[in-house]
Protein backbone atom coordinates (compact mmCIF):
# COMPACT_ATOMS: atom_id res chain seq x y z
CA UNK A 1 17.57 -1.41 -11.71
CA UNK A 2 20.45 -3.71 -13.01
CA UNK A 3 23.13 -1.99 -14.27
CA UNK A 4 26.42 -4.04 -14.90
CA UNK A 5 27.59 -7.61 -14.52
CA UNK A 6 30.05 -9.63 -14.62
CA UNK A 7 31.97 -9.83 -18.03
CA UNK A 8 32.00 -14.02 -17.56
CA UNK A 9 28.09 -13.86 -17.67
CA UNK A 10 26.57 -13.79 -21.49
CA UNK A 11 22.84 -14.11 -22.21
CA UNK A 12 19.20 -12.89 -21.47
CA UNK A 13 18.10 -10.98 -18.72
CA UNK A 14 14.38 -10.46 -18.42
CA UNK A 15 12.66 -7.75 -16.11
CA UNK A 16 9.04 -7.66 -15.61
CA UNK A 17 8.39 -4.29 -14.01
CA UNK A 18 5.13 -2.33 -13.86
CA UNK A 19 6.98 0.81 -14.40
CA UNK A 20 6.36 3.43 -17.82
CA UNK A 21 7.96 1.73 -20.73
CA UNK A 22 9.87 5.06 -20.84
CA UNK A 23 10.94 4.80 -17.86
CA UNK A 24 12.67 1.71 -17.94
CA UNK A 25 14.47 2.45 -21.56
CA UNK A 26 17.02 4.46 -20.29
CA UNK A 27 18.21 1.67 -18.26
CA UNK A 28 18.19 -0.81 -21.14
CA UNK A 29 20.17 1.45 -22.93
CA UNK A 30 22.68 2.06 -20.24
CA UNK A 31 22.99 -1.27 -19.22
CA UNK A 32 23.23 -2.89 -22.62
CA UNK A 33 26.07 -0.63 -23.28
CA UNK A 34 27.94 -1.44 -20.50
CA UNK A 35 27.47 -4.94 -21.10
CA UNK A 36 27.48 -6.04 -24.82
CA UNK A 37 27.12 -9.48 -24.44
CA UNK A 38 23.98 -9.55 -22.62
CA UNK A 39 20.49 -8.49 -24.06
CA UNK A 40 18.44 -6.75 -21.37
CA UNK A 41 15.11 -7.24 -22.26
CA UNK A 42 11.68 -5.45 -20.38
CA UNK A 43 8.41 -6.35 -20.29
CA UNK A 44 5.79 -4.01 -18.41
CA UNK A 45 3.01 -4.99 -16.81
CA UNK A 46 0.80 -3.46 -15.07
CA UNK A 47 0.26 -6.21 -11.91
CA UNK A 48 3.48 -8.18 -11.83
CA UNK A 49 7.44 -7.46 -10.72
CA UNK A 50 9.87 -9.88 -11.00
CA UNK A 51 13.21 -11.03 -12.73
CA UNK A 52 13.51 -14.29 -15.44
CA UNK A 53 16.60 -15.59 -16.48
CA UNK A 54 17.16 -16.85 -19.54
CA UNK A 55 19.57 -19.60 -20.19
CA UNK A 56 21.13 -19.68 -23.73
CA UNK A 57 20.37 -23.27 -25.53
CA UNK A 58 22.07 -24.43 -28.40
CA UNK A 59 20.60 -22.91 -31.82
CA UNK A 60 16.95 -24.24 -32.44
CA UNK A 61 16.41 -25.28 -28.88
CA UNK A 62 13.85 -23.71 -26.57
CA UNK A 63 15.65 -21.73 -23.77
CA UNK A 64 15.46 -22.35 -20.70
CA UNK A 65 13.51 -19.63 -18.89
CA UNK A 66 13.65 -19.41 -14.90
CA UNK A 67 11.54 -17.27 -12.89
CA UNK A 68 11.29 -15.07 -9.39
CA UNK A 69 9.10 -12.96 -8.01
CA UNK A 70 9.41 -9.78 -6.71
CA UNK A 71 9.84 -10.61 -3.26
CA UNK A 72 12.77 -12.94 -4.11
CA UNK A 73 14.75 -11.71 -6.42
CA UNK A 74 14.74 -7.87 -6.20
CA UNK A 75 15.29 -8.08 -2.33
CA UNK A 76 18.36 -9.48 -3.23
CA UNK A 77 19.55 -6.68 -6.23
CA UNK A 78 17.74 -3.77 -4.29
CA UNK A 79 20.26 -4.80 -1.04
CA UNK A 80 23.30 -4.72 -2.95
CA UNK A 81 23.00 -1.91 -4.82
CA UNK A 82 21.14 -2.96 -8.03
CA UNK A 83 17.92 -1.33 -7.69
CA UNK A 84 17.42 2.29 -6.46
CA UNK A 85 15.02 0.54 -3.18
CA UNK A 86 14.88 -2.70 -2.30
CA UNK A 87 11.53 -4.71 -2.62
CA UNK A 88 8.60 -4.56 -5.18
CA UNK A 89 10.21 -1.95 -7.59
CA UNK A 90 6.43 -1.74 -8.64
CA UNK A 91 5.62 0.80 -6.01
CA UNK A 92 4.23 4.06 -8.11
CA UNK A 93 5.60 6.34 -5.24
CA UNK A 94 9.43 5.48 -6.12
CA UNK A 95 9.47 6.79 -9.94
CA UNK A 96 11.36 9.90 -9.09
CA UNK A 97 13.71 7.98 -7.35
CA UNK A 98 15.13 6.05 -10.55
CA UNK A 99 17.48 8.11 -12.11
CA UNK A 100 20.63 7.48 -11.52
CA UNK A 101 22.86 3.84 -10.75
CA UNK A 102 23.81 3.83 -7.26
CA UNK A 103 26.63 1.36 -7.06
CA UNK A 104 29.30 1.79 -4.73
CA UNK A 105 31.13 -1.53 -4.48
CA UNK A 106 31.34 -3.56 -7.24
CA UNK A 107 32.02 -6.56 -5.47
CA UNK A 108 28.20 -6.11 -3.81
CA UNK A 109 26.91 -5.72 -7.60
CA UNK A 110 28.58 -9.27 -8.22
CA UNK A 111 27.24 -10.70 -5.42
CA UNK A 112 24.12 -9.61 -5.92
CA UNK A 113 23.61 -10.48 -9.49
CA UNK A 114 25.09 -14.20 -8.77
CA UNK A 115 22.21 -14.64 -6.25
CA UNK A 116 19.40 -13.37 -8.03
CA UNK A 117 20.44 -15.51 -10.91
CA UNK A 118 20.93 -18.60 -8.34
CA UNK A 119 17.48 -18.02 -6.30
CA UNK A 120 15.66 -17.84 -9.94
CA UNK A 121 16.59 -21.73 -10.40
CA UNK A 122 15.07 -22.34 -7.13
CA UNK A 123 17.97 -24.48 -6.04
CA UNK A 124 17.23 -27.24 -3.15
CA UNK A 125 20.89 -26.33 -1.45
CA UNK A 126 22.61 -23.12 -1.76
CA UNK A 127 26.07 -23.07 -0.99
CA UNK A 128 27.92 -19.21 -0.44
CA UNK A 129 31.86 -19.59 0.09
CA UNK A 130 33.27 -16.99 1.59
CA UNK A 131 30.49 -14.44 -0.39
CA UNK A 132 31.43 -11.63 1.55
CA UNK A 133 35.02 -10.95 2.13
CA UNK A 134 35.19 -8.45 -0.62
CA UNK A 135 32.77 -5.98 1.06
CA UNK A 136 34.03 -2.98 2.83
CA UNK A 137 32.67 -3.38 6.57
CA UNK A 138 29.09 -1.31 6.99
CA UNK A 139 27.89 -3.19 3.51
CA UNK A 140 29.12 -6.45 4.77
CA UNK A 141 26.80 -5.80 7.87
CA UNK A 142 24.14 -5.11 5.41
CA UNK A 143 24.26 -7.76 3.05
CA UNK A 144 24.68 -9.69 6.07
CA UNK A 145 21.54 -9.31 7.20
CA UNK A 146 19.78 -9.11 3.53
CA UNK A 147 20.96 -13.07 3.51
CA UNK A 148 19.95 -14.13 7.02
CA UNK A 149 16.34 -12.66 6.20
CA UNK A 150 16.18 -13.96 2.27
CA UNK A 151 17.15 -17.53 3.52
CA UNK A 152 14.13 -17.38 6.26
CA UNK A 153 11.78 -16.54 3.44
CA UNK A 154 12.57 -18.68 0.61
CA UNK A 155 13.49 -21.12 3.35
CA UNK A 156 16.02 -22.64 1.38
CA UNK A 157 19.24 -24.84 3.13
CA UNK A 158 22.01 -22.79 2.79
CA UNK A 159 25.80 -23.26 3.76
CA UNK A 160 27.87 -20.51 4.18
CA UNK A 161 31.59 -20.74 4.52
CA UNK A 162 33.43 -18.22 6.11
CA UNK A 163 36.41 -17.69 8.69
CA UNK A 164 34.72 -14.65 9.86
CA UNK A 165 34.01 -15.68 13.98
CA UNK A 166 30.92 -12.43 13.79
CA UNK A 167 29.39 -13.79 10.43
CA UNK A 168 29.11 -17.49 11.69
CA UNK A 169 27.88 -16.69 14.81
CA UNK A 170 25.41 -13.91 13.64
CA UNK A 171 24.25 -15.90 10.45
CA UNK A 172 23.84 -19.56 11.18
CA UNK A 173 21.21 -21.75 12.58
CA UNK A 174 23.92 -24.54 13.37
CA UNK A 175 27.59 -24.20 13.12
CA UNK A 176 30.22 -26.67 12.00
CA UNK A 177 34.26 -26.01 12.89
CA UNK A 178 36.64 -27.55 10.93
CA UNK A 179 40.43 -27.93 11.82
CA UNK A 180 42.31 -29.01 8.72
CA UNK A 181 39.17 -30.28 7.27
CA UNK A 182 38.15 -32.13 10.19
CA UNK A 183 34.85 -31.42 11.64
CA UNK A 184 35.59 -30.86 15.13
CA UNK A 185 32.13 -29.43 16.55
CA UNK A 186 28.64 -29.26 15.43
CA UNK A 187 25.80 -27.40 16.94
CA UNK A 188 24.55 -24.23 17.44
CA UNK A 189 26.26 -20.99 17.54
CA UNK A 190 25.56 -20.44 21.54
CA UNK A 191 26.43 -24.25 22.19
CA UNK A 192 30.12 -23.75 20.23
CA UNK A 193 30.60 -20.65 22.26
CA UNK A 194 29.55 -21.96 25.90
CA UNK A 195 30.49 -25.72 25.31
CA UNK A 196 33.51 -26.19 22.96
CA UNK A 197 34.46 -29.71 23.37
CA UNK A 198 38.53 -28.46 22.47
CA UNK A 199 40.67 -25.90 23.00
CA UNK A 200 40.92 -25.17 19.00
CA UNK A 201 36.70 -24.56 19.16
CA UNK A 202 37.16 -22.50 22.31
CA UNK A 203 39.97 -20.70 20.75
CA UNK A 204 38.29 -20.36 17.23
CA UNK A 205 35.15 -18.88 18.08
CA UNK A 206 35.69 -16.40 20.43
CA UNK A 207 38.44 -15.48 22.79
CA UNK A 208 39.15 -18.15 25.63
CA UNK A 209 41.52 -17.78 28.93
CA UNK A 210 42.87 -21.17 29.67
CA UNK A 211 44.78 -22.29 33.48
CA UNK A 212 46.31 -25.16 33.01
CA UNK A 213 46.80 -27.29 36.28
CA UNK A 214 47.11 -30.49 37.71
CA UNK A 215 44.45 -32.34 39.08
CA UNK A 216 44.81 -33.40 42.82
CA UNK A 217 41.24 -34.33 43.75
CA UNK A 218 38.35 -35.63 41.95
CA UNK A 219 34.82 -36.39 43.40
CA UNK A 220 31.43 -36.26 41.88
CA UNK A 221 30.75 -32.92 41.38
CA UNK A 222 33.87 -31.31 42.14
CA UNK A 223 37.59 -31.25 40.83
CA UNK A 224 40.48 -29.48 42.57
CA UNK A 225 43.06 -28.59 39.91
CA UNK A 226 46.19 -26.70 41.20
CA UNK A 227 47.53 -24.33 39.06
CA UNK A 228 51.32 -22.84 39.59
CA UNK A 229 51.89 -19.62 41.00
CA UNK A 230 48.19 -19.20 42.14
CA UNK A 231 46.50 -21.90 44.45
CA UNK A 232 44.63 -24.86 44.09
CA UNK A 233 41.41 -24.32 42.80
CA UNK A 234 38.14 -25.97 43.56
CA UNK A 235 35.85 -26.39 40.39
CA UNK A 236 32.24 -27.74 40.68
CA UNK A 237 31.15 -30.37 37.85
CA UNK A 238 27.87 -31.61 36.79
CA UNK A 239 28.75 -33.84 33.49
CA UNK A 240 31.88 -35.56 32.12
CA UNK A 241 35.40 -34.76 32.48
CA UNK A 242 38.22 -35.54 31.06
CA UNK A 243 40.62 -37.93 32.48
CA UNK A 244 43.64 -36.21 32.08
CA UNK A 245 45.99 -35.54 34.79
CA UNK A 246 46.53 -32.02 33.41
CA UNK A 247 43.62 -29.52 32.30
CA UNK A 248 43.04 -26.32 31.27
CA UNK A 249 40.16 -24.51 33.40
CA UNK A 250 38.82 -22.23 30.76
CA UNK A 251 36.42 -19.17 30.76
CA UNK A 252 35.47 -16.19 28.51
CA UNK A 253 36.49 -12.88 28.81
CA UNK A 254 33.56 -11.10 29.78
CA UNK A 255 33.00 -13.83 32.62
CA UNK A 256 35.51 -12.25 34.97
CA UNK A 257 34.49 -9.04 37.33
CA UNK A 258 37.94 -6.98 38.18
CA UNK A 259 37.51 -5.62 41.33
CA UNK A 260 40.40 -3.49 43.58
CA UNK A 261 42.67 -6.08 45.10
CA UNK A 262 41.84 -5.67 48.77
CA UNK A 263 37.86 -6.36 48.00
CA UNK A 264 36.24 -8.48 50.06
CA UNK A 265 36.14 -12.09 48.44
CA UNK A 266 33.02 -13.72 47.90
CA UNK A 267 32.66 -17.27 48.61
CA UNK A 268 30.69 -18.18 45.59
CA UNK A 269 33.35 -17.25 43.33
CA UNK A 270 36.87 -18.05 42.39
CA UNK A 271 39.00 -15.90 43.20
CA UNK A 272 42.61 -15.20 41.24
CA UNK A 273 44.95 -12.07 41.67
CA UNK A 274 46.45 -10.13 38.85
CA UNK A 275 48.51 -7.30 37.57
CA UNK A 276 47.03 -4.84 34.75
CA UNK A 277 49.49 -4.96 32.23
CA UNK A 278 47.80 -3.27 29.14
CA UNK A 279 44.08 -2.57 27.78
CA UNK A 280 42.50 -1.48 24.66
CA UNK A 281 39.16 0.75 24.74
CA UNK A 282 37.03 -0.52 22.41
CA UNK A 283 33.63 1.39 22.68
CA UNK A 284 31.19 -0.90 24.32
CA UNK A 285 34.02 -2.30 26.43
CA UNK A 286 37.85 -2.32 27.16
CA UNK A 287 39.67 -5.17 27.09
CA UNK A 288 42.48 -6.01 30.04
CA UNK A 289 45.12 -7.84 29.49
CA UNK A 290 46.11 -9.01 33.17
CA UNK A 291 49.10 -11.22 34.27
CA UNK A 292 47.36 -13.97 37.21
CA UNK A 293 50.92 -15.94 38.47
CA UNK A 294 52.63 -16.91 35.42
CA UNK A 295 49.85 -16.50 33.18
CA UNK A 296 48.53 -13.91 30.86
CA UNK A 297 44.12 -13.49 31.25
CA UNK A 298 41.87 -11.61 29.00
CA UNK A 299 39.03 -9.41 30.71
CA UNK A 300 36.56 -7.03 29.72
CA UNK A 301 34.85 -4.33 31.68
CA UNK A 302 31.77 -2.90 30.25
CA UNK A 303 32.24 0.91 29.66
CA UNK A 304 30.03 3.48 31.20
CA UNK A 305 30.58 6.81 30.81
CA UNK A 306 32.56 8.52 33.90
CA UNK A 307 34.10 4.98 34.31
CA UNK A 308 37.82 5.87 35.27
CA UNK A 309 39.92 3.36 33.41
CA UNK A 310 42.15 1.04 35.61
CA UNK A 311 45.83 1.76 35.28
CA UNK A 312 48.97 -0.30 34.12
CA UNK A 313 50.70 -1.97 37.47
CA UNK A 314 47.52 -2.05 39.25
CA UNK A 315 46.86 -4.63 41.40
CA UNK A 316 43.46 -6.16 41.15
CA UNK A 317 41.63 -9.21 42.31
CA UNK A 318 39.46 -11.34 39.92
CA UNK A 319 35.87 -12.45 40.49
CA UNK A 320 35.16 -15.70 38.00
CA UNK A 321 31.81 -17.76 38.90
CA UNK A 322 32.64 -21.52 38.96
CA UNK A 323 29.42 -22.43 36.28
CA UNK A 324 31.50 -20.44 33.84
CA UNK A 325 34.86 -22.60 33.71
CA UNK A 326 35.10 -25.36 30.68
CA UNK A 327 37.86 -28.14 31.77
CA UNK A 328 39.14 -29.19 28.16
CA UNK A 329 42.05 -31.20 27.61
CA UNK A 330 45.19 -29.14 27.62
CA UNK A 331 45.99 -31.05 24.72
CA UNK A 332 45.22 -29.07 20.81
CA UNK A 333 45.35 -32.13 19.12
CA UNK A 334 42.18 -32.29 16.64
CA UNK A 335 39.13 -34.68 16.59
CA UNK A 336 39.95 -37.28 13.60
């Protein structure tokens, strides 16, 4: 059940519950104590769960009363904390479970309340900016998810704005990246990651090795770049590409297979030496950091247990399949 708010907020707050009328007293009491400037008021029924807000008119004017059902609403307060289980708080098995108030961040309480008040309205556009950077990680994850599976429901356009590269990604239907309030790239999360049209969107969403090198061939589906202190490289094309006489050949981290340096070299890949200079375990993978001539690379290695981690100094030899490499300008200036 609700149990604070925000000390901006003043008014009515309606629940319908089916729950005892003795039952739901203590919470009135409770939460209209911590909150003197809003009424809590409950009406039980014995078919219906929901939550009404009601806005305060001037004196002599009918308020404004805006409704939600169960579904809607309390899936919202139930995932941040509001209500002891999430979903139709009219389920008879879950009375014992209603004695206490459960909240552990206020910042989710906020939250919470702000979008069950919002949803009630049944908005056309709902815009959250930045709604989650005050959550502590595991209940960011959760309200995460809460919000991708609300907006599928209620089906409502939403835009969320957040510099969080995981919470775009994992949240949106189509992506937009701005650089200084420039749209750079729209699409979908996968597109932005595979096919950045920039450097800044390659850079921005995700991590992104770049070899810049200068381009001595070009023919229709192939251009030879040669990049310093490693060899001239022969990249296949199938679409546009830039006219520059300098590009950067990019590719993703997890693209590139490390292998001992005196492997035998595959054909169908590119092939670049390195140095291990430093890596960072990071459960699922570690991360290499590997110099390749005079430039710095990003790899990671899936982990498996009994995997012996490579050491710093080693020489290695990297595999990099040509479908993977990007050529982007080498130029960050911005789309305008």
């Amino acid at each position: 059940m609700l149990t604070s708010a925000p000390s901006a907020f003043a008014g009515t707050v309606t629940i319908i519950t089916s729950f005892p009328k003795e039952l739901t007293q203590a919470y009135k009491n409770a939460f209209e104590k911590a909150n003197p400037d809003i009424k809590l008021e409950i009406l039980n029924k014995n078919t219906v769960s929901g939550i009404a807000y009601v806005r305060e008119t001037p004196e002599g004017q009918r308020p404004e009363v805006f409704w939600a059902s169960a579904p809607d609403a309390f899936e919202v307060l139930g995932a941040a904390g509001l209500l002891e289980k999430a979903g139709d708080i009219s389920n008879p098995d879950i009375p014992d479970k209603i004695g206490s108030f459960p909240i552990n961040d206020p910042s989710g309480l906020f939250l919470g309340q702000a979008l069950a008040r919002t949803i009630v309205i049944e908005p056309q556009v709902l815009l959250l900016d930045e709604p989650l950077s005050n959550l502590d990680k595991k209940l960011r994850i959760q309200m995460r998810r809460e919000l991708v599976s609300l907006q599928r429901r209620l089906g409502i356009t939403t835009i969320f704005v957040t510099h969080d590269q995981e919470e775009a990604m994992t949240t949106a239907d189509r992506m937009a990246v701005l650089d200084h309030g420039i749209v750079q790239q729209i699409g979908t999360p996968t597109t932005l990651f595979d096919y950045p049209v920039n450097r800044f969107v390659a850079n921005f969403v995700g991590t992104m090795n770049t070899l810049e090198g200068r381009v001595t061939a070009r023919e229709t589906n192939k251009v030879s770049l040669y990049v310093d202190a490693i060899r001239e490289l022969h990249i296949p094309v199938n679409g546009e590409v830039p006219e520059d006489d300098v590009l950067a050949a990019s590719f993703r981290p997890h693209t590139l297979q490390i292998h001992p340096a005196d492997t035998r070299q595959d054909p169908k890949f590119i092939w670049l030496p390195g140095i291990i200079e430093a890596s960072e375990f990071l459960g699922e993978f570690t991360r290499y950091q590997i110099t390749s001539g005079n430039t710095r690379i990003t790899a990671d290695q899936t982990h498996f247990s009994g995997r012996v981690k490579l050491k710093t100094g080693q020489a290695v030899a990297l595999a990099l399949p040509p479908s993977q490499i990007r050529l982007l300008p080498t130029s960050t200036t911005r789309i305008a």
